[in-house]
Protein backbone atom coordinates (compact mmCIF):
# COMPACT_ATOMS: atom_id res chain seq x y z
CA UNK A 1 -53.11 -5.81 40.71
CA UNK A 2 -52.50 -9.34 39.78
CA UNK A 3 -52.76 -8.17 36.05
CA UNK A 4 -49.81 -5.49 36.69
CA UNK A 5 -47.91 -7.99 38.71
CA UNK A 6 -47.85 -10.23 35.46
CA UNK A 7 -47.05 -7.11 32.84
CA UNK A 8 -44.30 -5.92 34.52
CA UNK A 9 -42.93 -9.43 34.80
CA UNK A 10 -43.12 -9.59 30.72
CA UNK A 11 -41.48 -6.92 30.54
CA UNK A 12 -38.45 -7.76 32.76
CA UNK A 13 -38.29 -11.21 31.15
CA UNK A 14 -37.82 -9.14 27.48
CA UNK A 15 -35.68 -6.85 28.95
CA UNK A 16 -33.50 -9.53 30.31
CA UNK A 17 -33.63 -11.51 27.21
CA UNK A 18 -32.40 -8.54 25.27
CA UNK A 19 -29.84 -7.66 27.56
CA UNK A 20 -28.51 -11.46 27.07
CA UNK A 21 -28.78 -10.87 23.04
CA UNK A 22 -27.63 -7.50 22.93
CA UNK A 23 -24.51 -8.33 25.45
CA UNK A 24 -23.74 -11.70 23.46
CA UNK A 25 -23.54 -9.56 20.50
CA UNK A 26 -21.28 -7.01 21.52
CA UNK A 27 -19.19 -10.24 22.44
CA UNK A 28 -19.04 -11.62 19.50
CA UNK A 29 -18.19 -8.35 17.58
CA UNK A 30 -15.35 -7.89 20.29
CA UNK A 31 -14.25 -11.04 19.83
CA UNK A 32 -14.37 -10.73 16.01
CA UNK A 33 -12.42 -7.38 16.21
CA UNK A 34 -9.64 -8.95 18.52
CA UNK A 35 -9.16 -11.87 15.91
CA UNK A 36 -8.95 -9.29 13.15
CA UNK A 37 -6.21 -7.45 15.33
CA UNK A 38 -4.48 -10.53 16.39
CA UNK A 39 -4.06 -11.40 12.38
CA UNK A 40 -2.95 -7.91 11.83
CA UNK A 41 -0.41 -8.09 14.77
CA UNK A 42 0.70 -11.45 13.18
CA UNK A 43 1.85 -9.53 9.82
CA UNK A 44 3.35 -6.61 11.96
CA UNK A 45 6.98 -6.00 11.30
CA UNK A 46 8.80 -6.80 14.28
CA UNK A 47 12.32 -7.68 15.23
CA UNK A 48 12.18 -10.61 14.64
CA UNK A 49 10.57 -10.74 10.93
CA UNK A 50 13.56 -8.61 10.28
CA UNK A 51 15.76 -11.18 11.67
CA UNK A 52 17.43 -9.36 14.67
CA UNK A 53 17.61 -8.23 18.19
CA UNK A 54 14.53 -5.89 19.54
CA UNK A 55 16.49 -2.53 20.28
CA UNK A 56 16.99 -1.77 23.45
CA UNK A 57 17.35 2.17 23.19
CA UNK A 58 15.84 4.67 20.90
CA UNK A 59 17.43 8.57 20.12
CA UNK A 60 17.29 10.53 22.66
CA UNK A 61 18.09 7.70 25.46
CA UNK A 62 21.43 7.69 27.17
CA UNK A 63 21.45 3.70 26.87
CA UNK A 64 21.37 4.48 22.83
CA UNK A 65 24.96 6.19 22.51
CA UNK A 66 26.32 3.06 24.23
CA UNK A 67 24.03 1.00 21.38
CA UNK A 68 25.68 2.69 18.88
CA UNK A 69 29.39 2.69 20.16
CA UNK A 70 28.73 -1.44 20.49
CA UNK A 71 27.75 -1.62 16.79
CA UNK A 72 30.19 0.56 15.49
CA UNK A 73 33.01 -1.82 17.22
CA UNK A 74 31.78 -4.67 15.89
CA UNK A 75 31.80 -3.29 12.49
CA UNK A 76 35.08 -2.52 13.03
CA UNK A 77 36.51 -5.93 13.95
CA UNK A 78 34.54 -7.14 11.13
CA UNK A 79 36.79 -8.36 8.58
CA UNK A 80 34.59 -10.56 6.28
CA UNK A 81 33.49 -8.63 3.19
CA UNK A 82 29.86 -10.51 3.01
CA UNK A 83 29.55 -10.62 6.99
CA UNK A 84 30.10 -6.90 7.16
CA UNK A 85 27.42 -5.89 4.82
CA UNK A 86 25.21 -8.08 6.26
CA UNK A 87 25.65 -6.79 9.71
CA UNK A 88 24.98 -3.47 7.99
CA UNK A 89 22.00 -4.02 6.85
CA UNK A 90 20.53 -5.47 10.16
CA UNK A 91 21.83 -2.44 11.77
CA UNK A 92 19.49 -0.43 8.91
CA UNK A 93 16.44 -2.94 9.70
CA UNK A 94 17.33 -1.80 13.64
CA UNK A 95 16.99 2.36 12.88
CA UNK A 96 14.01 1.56 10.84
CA UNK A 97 12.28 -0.33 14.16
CA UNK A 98 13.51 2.74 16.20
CA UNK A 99 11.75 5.23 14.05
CA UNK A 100 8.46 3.30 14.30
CA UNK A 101 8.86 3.18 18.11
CA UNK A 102 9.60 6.60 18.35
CA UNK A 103 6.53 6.89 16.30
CA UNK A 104 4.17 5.37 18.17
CA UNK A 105 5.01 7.16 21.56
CA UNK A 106 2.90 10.39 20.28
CA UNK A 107 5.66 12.52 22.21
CA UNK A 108 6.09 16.40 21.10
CA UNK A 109 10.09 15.04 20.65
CA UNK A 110 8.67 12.44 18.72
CA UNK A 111 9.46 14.57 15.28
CA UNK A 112 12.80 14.76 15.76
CA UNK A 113 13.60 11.60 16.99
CA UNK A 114 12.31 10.07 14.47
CA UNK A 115 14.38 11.84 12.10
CA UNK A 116 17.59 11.38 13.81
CA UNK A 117 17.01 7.33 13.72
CA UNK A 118 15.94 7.73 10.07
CA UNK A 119 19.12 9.86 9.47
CA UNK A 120 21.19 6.81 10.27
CA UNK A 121 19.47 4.48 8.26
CA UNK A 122 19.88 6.52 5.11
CA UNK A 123 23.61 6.89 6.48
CA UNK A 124 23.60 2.91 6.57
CA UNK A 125 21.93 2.29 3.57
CA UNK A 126 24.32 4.36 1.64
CA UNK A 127 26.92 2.18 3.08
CA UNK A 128 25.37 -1.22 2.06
CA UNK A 129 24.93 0.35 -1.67
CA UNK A 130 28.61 1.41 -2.03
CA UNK A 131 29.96 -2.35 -0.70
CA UNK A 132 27.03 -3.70 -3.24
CA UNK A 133 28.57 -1.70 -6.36
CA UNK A 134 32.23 -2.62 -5.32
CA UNK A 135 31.40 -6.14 -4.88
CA UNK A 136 29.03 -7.08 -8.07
CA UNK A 137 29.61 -11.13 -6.42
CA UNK A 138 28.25 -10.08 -2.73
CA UNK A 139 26.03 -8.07 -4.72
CA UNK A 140 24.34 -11.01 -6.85
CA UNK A 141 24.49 -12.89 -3.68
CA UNK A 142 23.03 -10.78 -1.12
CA UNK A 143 20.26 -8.76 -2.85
CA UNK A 144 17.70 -11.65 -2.69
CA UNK A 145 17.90 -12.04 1.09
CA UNK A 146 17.79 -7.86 1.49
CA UNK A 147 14.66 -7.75 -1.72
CA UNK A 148 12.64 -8.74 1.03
CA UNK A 149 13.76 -7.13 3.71
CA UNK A 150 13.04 -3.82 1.14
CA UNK A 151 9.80 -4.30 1.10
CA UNK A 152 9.03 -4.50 4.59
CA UNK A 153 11.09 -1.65 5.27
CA UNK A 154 8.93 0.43 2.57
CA UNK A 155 6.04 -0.67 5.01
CA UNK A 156 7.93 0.60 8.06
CA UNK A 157 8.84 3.99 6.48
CA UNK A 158 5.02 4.16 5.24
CA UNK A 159 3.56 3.71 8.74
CA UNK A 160 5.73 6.05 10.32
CA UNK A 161 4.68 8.77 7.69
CA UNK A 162 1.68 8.16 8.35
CA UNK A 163 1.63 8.03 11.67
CA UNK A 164 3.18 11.17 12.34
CA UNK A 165 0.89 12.91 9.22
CA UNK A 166 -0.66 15.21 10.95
CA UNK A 167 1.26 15.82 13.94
CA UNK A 168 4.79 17.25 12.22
CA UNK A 169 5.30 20.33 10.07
CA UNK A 170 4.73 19.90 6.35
CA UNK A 171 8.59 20.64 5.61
CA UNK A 172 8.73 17.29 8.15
CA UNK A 173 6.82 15.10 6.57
CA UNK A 174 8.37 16.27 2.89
CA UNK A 175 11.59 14.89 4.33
CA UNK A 176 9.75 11.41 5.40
CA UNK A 177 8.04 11.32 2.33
CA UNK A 178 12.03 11.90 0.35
CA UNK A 179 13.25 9.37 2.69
CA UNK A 180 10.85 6.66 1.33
CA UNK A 181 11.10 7.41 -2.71
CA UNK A 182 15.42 8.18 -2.14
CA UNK A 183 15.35 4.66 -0.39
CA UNK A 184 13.14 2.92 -3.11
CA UNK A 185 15.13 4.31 -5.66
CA UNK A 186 18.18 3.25 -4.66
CA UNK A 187 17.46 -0.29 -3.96
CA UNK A 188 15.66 -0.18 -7.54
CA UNK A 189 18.82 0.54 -8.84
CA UNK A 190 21.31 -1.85 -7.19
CA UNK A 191 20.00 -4.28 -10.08
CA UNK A 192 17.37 -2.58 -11.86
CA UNK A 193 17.33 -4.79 -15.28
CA UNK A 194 16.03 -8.01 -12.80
CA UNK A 195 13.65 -5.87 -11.01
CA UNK A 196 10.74 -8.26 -11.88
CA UNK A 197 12.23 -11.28 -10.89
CA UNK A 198 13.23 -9.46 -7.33
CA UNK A 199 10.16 -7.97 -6.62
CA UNK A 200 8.36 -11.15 -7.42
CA UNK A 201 11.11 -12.85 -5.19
CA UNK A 202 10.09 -10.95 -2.29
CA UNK A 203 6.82 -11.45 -2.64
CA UNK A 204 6.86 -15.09 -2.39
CA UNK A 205 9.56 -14.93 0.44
CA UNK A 206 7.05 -12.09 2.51
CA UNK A 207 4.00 -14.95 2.34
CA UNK A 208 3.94 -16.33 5.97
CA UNK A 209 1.75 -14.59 8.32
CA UNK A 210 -2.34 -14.66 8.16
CA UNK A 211 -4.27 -15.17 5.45
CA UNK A 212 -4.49 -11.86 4.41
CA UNK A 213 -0.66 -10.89 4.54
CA UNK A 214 -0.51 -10.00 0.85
CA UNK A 215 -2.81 -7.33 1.62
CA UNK A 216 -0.03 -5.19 2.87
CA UNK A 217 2.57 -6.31 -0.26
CA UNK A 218 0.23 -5.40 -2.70
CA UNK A 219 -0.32 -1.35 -1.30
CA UNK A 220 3.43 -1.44 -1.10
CA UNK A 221 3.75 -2.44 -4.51
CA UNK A 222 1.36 0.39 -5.44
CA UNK A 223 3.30 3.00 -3.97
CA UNK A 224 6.24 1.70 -5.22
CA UNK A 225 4.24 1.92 -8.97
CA UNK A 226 4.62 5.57 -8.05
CA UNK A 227 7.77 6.43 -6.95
CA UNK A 228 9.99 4.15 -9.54
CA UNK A 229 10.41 5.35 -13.41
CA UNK A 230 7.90 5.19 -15.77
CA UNK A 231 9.02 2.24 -17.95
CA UNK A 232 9.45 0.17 -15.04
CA UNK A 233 5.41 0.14 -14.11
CA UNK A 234 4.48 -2.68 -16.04
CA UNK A 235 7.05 -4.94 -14.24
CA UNK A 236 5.88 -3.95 -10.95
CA UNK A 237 2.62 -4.97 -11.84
CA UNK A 238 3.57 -8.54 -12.39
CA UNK A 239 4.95 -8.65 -9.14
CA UNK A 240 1.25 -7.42 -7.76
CA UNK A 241 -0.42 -10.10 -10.25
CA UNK A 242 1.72 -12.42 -8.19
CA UNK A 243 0.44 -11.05 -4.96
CA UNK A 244 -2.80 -11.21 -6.51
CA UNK A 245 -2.76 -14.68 -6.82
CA UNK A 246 -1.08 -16.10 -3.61
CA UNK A 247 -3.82 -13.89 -1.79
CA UNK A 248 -6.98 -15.56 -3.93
CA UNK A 249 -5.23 -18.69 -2.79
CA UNK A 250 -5.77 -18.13 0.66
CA UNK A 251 -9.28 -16.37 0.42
CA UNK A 252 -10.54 -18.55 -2.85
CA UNK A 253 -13.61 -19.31 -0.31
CA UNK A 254 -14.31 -16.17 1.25
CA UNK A 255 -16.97 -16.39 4.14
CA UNK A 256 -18.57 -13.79 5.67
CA UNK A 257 -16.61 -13.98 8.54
CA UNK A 258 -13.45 -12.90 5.81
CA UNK A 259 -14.93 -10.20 4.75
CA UNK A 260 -15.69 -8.45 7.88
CA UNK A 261 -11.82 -9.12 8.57
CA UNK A 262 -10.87 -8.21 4.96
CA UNK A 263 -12.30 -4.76 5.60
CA UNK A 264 -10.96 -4.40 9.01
CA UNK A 265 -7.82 -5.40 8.02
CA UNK A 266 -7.94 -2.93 5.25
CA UNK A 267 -8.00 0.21 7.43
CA UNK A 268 -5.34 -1.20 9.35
CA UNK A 269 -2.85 -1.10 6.15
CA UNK A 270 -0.67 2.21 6.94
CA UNK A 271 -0.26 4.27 3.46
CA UNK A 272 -1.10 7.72 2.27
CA UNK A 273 -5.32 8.26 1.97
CA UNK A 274 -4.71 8.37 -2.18
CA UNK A 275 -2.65 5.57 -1.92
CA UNK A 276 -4.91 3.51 -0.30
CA UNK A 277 -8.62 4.61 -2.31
CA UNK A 278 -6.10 3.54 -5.09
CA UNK A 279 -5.34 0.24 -3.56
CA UNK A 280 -8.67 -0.83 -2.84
CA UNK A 281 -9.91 0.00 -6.51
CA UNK A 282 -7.09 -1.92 -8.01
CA UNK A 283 -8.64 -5.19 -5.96
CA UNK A 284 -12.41 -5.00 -7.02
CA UNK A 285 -10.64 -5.23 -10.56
CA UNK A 286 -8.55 -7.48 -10.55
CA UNK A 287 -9.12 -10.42 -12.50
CA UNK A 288 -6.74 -12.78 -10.24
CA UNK A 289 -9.44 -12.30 -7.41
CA UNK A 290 -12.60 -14.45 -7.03
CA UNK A 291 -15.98 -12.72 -7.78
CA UNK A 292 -17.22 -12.57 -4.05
CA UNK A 293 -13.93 -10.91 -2.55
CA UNK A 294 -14.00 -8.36 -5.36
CA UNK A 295 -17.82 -7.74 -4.45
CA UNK A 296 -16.87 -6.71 -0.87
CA UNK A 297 -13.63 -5.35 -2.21
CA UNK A 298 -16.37 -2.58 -4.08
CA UNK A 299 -18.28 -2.11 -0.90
CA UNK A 300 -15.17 -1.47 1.00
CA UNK A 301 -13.99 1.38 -1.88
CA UNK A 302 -17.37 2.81 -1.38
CA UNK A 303 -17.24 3.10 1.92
CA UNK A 304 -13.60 4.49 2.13
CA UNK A 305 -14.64 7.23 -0.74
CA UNK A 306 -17.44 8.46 1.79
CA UNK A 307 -14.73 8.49 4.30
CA UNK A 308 -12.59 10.14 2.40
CA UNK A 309 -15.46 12.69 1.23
CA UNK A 310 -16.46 13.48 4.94
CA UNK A 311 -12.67 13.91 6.19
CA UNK A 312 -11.82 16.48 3.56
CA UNK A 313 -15.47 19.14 4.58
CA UNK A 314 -14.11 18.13 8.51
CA UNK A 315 -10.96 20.13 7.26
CA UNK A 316 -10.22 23.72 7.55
CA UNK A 317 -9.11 25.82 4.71
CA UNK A 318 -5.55 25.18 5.53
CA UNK A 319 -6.30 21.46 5.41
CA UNK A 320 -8.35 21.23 2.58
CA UNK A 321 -5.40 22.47 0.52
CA UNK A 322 -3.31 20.17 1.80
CA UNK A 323 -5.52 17.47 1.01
CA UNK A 324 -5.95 17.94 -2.42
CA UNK A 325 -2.57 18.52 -2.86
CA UNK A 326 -2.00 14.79 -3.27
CA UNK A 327 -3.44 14.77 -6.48
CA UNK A 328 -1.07 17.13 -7.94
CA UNK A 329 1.24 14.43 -9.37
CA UNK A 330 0.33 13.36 -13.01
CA UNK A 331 2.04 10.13 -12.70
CA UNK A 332 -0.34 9.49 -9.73
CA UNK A 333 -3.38 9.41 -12.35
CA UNK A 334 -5.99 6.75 -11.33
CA UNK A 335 -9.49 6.82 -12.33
CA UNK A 336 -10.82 6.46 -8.64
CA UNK A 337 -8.76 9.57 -8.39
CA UNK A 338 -10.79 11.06 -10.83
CA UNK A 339 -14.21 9.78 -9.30
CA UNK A 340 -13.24 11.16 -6.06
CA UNK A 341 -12.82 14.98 -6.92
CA UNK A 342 -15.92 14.30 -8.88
CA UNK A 343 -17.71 13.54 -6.23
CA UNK A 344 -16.48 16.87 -3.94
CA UNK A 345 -18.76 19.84 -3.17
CA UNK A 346 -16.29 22.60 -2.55
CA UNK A 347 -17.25 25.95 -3.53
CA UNK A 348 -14.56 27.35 -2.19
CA UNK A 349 -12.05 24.61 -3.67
CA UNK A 350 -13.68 24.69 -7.45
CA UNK A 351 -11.33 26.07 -9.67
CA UNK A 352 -8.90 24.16 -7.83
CA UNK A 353 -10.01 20.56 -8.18
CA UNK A 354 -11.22 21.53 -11.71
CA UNK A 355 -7.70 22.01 -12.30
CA UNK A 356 -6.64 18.83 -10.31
CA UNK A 357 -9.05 17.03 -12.24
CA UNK A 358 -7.56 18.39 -15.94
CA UNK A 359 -4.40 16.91 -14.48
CA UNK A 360 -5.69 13.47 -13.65
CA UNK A 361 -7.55 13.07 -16.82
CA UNK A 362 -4.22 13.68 -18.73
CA UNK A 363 -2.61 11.01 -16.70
CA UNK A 364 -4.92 8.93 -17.52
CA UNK A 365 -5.18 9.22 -20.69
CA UNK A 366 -1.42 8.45 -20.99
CA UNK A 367 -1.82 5.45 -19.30
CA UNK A 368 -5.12 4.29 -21.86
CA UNK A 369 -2.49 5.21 -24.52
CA UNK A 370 0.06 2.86 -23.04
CA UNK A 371 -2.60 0.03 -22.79
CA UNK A 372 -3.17 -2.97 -25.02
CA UNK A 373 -4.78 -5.14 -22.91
CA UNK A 374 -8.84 -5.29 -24.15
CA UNK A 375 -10.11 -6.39 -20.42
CA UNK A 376 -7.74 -3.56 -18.54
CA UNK A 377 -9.07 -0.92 -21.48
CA UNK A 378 -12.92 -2.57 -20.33
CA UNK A 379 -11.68 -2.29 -17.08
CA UNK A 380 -11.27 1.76 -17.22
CA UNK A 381 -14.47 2.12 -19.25
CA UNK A 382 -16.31 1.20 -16.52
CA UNK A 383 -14.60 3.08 -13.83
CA UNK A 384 -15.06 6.32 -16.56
CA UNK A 385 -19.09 6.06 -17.41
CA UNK A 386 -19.81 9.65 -16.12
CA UNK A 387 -16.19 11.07 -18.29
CA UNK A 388 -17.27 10.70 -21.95
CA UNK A 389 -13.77 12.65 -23.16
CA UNK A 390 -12.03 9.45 -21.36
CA UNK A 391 -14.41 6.51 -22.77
CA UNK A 392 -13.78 8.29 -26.43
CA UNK A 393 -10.51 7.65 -25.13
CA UNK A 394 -10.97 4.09 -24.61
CA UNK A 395 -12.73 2.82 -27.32
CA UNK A 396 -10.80 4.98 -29.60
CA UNK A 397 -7.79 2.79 -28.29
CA UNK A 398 -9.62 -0.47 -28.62
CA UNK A 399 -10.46 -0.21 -32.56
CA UNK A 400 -6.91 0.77 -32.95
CA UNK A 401 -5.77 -2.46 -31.22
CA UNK A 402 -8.65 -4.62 -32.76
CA UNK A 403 -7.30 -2.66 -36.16
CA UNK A 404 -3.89 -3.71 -35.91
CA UNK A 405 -4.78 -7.51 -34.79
CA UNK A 406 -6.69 -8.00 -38.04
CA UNK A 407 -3.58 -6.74 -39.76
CA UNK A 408 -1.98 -9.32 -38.68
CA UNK A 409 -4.31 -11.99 -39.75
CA UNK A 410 -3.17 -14.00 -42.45
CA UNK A 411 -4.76 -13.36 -45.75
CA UNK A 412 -6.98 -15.57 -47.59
CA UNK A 413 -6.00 -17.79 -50.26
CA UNK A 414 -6.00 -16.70 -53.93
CA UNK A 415 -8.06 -20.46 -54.25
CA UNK A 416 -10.61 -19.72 -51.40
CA UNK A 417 -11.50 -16.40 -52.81
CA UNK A 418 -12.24 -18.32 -56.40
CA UNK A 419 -14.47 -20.63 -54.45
CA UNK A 420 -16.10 -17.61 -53.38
C-alpha cells in the first residue's frame, strides 16, 4: 500500500511538471505568434500610413452618399491646381481602404461592394493622371510623394484579390486582377523614362515599420516585374536590389527568434500563390542577403512548395484547372515555376501541365538569353539540375559571354610574343 501510495505520487509530480512545461510552451509560442502579428499589424496599410482620415462609411451605407456629396464639394471649391490633385489622390487612397474593409467583412454583398468602391478609385485615378499630363510642373512635383503611395496601394489592391479569391466568380476576380495591372500601368507611365529612380524612391520612403517591412515591397515589386513591359524588368529589379539591401540591414544578424517571425511573416504577405513561391525563391538567391536568412529563406520555399503541392490534390477538377491556369503566362516564367509542375502527380492534369511546362521552359529560356550576369546564369543552373535542355541553355550562354569578354582583352604585344 505504502509502495502504491508513493507511485502514484511520482506520477502526479511528472504529470504536473509536464503540464507546467507543456503549458509554458504553448505560452511562449502564443506569445511569439502575437509579436509576429503585432509586427505585421505595424506594416498594415492603414489610414493613417496613407496620410488621411479613417472612412467613416463604406458602399452600400446610407452615411456613404453623404461622404461622397462632402468630398465632391470640397473639390469643387477647390481652386488651387496642386491642392486639388492632391485632395484627389487622398480621396483614391480613401476608396482603396473601403475596398479592403468591404473585404474583410466576408459578406455575400461583399463582391459587389467592393467593386463599386474600386470603381471610384479607377474613376479618381483617371482624374489625377489627366491633371498630371496637363500640368508636366505639378507633375514633376507631385509624383514622388504619390510613388509611394503607389506602392502601397498595389499592396491594398493585392490583398483584396486575394482575399476575396475564392469567394467571387472568376469573371470577378478577372476584373480585380485588370484593376491592379490598368492601375500599375498607368502610374508606370505618368513618367516612365525615371521609373528606376521612382521605384527606388519609394522604396526608401516605404522603410519605417518593423524590421521586416521590406518583405512586403519586395513581392510588390515582383508582381509589378510582371505586369509592366518587358524592357522595363531590369529596372525594377534595381529597385528590389535596393529592398534587398535595406532588409539585410535590419536582419544582418538573424536569430532564431527572426526566423520563426520571418516565416510567419511570410504567409502573412497577401499576393497570388505563384506570386509568392516566386517571391520566396527570389530571396534564398539573392546575393544582397546574408547566408543564414537565405538558409531559412530555402526552408521556407520548401515548405510553401509542399503547401502548394497538397492545396492543388485538395482541389476538385474545376479547381485544379483553375490552379494551373496561373502558369499560362510566358512572361510569368520562373524556374521554381518550373520545379513546381515538376513535382505534380496529376494523371488526370498530364498533358496539361506538360504543356504548361513547354511554356515555362520557353520563358525561361528567354530570360537565360537576356542574361549576362555569370552568378544570376549560376544562379538558374542550380535551380535547373533535373532540366538538362535548360542547363545546355545556361552554359551555352556562359561560353558565349566568357567568349566575347576575351574578345575584348587587349592583345599582346608584337615584343612579348618575341620574348616568347
Amino acid at each position: 500500500m505504502k509502495l502504491l501510495k508513493l507511485f502514484s505520487l511520482a506520477i502526479m509530480s511528472f504529470l504536473l511538471v509536464f503540464s507546467f512545461h507543456f503549458v509554458q510552451a504553448q505560452e511562449t509560442n502564443t506569445e511569439q505568434l502575437a509579436n509576429v502579428l503585432i509586427e505585421f499589424e505595424t506594416d498594415e496599410i492603414n489610414a493613417k500610413s496613407l496620410n488621411i482620415e479613417e472612412p467613416d462609411a463604406v458602399p452600400g451605407q446610407f452615411k456613404y452618399n453623404w461622404q461622397i456629396f462632402k468630398e465632391n464639394t470640397e473639390l469643387f471649391f477647390t481652386f488651387d491646381k496642386e491642392k486639388k490633385i492632391e485632395k484627389l489622390e487622398k480621396i483614391s487612397s480613401r476608396r482603396l481602404l473601403e475596398a479592403k474593409q468591404l473585404a474583410e467583412t466576408n459578406t455575400t454583398d461583399a463582391a459587389s461592394r467592393v467593386a463599386e468602391a474600386l470603381k471610384k478609385y479607377e474613376e479618381t485615378k483617371q482624374k489625377i493622371n489627366a491633371r498630371l499630363e496637363n500640368n508636366p510642373e505639378l507633375r514633376e512635383k507631385l509624383l514622388e510623394k504619390f510613388d509611394a503611395n503607389q506602392i502601397k496601394h498595389q499592396q491594398i489592391l493585392s490583398s483584396v484579390t486575394e482575399k476575396l479569391r475564392n469567394k467571387i466568380s472568376e469573371s470577378q476576380l478577372d476584373k480585380l486582377e485588370t484593376i491592379k495591372k490598368e492601375e500599375a500601368l498607368r502610374w508606370y507611365n505618368n513618367d516612365k523614362e525615371k521609373i528606376q529612380a521612382r521605384l527606388e524612391k519609394a522604396v526608401d520612403n516605404n522603410d519605417v515599420g518593423s524590421k521586416f517591412k521590406q518583405l512586403k515591397n519586395i513581392a510588390t515589386l515582383e508582381e509589378l516585374s510582371d505586369t509592366l513591359p518587358e524592357d522595363v524588368k531590369i529596372k525594377v529589379e534595381a529597385a528590389k536590389v535596393r529592398a534587398e539591401e535595406k532588409l539585410s540591414e535590419k536582419l544582418e544578424n538573424i536569430n532564431s527568434q527572426d526566423k520563426e517571425k520571418l516565416e510567419k511573416y511570410i504567409k502573412n504577405i497577401k499576393t497570388s500563390d505563384v506570386n509568392k513561391e516566386k517571391f520566396i525563391s527570389n530571396l534564398k538567391d539573392s546575393e544582397q542577403l546574408s547566408p543564414a536568412f537565405k538558409e531559412k529563406a530555402n526552408n521556407i520555399f520548401n515548405n510553401y512548395s509542399d503547401t502548394l503541392r497538397k492545396k492543388f490534390q485538395s482541389l476538385d477538377p474545376a479547381g485544379q484547372k483553375k490552379f494551373l491556369d496561373q502558369f499560362e503566362d510566358k512572361l510569368r516564367s520562373h524556374p521554381a515555376n518550373i520545379q513546381f509542375l515538376e513535382s505534380l502527380d496529376s494523371s488526370e492534369n498530364k498533358e496539361r501541365i506538360k504543356n504548361l511546362l513547354e511554356i515555362q521552359s520557353e520563358g525561361v529560356k528567354e530570360k537565360i538569353q537576356k542574361t549576362t550576369d555569370p552568378v544570376k546564369l549560376k544562379t538558374l543552373e542550380q535551380n535547373l539540375q533535373n532540366n538538362p535542355i535548360l542547363r545546355k541553355q545556361i552554359q551555352d550562354q556562359q561560353r558565349q559571354i566568357k567568349t566575347e569578354q576575351n574578345s575584348l582583352l587587349p592583345a599582346p604585344s608584337a615584343s612579348l610574343n618575341t620574348n616568347q
